[in-house]
C-alpha atoms as a PDB file:
ATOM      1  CA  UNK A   1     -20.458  -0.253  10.352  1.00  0.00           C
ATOM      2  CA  UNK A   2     -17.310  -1.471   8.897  1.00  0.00           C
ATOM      3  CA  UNK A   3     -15.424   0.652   6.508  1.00  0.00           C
ATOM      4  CA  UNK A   4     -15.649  -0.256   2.262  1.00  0.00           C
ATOM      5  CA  UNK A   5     -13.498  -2.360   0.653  1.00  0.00           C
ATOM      6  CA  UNK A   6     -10.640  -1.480  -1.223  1.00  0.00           C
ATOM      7  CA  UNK A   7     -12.670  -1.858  -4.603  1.00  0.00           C
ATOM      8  CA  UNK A   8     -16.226  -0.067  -2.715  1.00  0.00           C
ATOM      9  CA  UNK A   9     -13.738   2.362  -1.970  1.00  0.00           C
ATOM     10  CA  UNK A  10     -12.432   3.124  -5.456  1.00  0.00           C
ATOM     11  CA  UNK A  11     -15.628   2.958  -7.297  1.00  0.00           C
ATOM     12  CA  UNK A  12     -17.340   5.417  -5.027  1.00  0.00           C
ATOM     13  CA  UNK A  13     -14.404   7.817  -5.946  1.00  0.00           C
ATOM     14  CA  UNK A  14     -14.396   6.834  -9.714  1.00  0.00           C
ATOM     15  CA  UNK A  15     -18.544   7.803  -9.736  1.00  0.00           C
ATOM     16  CA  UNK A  16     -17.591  10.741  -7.734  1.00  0.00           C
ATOM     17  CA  UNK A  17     -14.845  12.306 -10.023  1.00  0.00           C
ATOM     18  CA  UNK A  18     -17.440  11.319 -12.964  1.00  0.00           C
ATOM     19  CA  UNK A  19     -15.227   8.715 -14.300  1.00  0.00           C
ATOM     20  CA  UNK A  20     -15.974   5.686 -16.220  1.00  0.00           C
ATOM     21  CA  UNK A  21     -13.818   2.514 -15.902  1.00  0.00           C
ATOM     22  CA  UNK A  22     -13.047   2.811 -19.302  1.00  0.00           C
ATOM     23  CA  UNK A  23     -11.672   6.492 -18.338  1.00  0.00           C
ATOM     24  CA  UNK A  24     -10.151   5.687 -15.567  1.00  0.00           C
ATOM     25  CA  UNK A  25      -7.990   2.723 -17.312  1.00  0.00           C
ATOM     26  CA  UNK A  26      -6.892   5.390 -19.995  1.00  0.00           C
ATOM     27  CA  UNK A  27      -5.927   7.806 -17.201  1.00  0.00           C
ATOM     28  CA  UNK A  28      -3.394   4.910 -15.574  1.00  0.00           C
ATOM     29  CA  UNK A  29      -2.485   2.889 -18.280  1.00  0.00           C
ATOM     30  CA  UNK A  30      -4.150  -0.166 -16.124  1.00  0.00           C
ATOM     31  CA  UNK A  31      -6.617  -2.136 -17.838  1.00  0.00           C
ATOM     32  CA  UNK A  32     -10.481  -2.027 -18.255  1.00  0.00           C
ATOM     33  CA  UNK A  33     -10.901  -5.718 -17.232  1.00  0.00           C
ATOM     34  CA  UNK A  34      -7.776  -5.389 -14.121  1.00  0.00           C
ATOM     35  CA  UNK A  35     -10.021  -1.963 -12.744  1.00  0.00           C
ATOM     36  CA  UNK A  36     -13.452  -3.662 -12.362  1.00  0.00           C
ATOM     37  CA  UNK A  37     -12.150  -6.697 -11.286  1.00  0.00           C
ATOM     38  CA  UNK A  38     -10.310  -4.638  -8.298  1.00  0.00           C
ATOM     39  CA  UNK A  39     -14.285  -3.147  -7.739  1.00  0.00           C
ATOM     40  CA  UNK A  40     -15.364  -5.515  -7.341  1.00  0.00           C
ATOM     41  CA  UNK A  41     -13.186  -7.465  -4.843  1.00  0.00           C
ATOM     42  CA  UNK A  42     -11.740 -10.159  -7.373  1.00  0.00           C
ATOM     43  CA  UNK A  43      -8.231  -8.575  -7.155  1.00  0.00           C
ATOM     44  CA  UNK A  44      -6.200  -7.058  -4.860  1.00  0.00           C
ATOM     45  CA  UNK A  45      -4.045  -4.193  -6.333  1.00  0.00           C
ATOM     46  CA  UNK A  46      -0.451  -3.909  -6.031  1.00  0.00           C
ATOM     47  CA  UNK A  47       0.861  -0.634  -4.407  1.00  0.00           C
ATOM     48  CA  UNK A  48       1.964   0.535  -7.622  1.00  0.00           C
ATOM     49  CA  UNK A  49      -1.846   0.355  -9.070  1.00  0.00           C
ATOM     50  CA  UNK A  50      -2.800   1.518  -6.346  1.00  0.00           C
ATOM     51  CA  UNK A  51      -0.580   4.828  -6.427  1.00  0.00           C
ATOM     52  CA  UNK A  52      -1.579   5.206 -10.224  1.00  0.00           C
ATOM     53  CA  UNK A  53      -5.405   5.010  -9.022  1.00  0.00           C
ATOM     54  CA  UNK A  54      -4.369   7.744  -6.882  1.00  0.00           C
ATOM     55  CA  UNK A  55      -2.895   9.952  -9.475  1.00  0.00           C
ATOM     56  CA  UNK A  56      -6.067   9.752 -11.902  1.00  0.00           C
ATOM     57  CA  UNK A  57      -8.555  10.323  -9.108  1.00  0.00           C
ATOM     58  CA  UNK A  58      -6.472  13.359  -7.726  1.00  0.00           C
ATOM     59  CA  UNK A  59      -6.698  11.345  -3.920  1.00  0.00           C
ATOM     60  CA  UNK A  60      -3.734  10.455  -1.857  1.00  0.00           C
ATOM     61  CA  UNK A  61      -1.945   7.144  -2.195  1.00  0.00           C
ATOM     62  CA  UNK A  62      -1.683   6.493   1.562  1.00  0.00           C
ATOM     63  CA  UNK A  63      -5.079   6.866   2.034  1.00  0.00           C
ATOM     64  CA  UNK A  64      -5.596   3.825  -0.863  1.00  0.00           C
ATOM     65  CA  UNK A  65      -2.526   2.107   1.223  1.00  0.00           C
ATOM     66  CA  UNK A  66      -4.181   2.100   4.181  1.00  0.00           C
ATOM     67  CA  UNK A  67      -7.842   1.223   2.596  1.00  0.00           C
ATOM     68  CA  UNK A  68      -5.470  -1.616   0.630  1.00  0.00           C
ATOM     69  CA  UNK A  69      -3.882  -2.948   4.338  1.00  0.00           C
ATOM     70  CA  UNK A  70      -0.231  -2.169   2.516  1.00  0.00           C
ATOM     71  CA  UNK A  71      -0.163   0.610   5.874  1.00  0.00           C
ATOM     72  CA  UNK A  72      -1.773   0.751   8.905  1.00  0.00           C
ATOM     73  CA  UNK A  73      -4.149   3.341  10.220  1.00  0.00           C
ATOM     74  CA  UNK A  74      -2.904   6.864  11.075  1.00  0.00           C
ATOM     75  CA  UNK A  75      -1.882   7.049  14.274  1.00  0.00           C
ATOM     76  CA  UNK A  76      -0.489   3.539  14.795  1.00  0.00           C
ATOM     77  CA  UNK A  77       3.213   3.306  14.623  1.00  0.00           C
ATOM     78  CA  UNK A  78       4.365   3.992  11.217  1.00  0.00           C
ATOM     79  CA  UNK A  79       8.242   4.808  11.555  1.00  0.00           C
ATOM     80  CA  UNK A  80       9.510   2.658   8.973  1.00  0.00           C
ATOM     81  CA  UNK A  81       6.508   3.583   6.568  1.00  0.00           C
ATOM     82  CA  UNK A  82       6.780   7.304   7.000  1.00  0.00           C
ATOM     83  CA  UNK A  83      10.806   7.120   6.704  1.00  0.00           C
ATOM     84  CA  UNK A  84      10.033   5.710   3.635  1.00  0.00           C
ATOM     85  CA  UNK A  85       7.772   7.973   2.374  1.00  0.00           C
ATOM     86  CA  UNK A  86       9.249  10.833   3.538  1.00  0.00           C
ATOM     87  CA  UNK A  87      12.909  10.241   1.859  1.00  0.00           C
ATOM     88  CA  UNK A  88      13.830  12.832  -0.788  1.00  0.00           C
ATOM     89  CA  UNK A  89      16.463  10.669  -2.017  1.00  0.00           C
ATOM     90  CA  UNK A  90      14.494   8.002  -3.731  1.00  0.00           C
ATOM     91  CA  UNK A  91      12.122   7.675  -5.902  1.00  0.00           C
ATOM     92  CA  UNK A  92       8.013   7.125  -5.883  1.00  0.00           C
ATOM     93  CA  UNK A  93       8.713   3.526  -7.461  1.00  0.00           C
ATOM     94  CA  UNK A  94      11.356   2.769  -5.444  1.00  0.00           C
ATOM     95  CA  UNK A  95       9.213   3.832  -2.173  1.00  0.00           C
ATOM     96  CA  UNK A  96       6.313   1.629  -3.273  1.00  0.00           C
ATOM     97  CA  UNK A  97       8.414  -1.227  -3.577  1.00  0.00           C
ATOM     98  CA  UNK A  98      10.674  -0.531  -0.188  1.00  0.00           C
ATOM     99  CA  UNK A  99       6.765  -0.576   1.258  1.00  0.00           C
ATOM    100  CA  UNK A 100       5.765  -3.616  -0.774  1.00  0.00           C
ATOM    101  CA  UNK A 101       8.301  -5.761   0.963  1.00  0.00           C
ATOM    102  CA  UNK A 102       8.323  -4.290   4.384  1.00  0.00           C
ATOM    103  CA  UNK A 103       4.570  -5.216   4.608  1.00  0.00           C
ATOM    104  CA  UNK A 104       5.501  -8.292   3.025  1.00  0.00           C
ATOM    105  CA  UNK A 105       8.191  -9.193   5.929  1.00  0.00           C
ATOM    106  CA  UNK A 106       5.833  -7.875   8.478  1.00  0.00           C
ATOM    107  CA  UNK A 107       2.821 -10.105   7.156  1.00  0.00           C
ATOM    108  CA  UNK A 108       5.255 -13.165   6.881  1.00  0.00           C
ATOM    109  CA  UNK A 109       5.959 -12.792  10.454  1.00  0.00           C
ATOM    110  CA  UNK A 110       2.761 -12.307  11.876  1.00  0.00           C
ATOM    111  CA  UNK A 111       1.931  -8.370  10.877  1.00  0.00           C
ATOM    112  CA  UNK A 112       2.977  -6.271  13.591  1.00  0.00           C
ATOM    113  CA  UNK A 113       4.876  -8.134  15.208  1.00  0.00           C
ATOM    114  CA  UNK A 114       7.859  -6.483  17.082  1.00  0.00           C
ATOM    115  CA  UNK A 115      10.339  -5.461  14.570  1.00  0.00           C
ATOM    116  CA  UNK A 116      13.011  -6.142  16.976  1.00  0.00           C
ATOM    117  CA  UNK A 117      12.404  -9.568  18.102  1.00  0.00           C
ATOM    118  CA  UNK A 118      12.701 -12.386  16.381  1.00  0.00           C
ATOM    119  CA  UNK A 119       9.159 -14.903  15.225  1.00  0.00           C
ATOM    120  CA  UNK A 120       9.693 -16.287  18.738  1.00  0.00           C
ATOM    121  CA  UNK A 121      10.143 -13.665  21.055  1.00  0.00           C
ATOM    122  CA  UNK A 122      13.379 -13.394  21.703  1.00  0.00           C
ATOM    123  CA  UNK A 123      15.997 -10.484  20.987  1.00  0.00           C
ATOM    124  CA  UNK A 124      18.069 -10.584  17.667  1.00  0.00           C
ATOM    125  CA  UNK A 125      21.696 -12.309  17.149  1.00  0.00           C
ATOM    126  CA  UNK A 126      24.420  -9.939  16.575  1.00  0.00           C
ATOM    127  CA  UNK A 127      26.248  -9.980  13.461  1.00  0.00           C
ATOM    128  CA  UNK A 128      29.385  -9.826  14.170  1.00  0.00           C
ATOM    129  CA  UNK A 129      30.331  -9.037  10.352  1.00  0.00           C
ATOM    130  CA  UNK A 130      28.822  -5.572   9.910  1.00  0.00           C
ATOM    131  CA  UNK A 131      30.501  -2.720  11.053  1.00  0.00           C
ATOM    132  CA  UNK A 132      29.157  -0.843  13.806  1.00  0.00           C
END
């Protein structure tokens, strides 16, 4: 059985912390309309929504991350992503974007494809410009 959608996934939490969408949009400052069209699959949330759906409904953000496809599945190599995540020295909303593009890159060039190759195959050009 394949897992719920992103906006299954959210509603069943919503009903489950006895929320209506109406509550929900006052507990993130996102709107009514923006909420149940993310239920019901007509949007896809940005990471930022995402992580203020996660504050309201007291869950974790990666978990919505990975039910969003912004991170893979626990257990897959997540380096980058938990680096991220896991520096002290910036901010949530600067993590969530850092994320945002990373997955962007990593969609644009066939998401998960080796980070250290380039789109076809072969091994990165040296810069000679950037100190070592």
């Amino acid at each position: 059985m394949a897992p719920p959608n992103i906006g299954d996934f959210l509603r069943e939490q919503r009903r489950t912390a006895q929320l209506s969408l109406r509550q929900l949009a006052d507990l993130t400052g996102v709107s009514n309309p923006y909420l149940s069209q993310i239920e019901r699959g007509l949007r896809k949330p940005s990471a930022e929504v995402l992580q203020q759906i996660a504050k309201a409904l007291r869950i974790s953000s990666e978990a919505l991350y990975v039910r969003a496809g912004l991170l893979d599945e626990p257990g897959h190599d997540r380096s980058v992503e938990a680096a991220i995540l896991a520096d002290p020295a910036i901010s949530q909303a600067q993590k969530r974007a850092m994320l945002e593009v990373y997955m962007s890159f990593r969609s644009a060039n066939g998401a998960g494809g080796d980070a250290g190759s380039e789109p076809d195959g072969s091994a990165p050009e040296e810069d000679d410009d950037h100190e070592r």
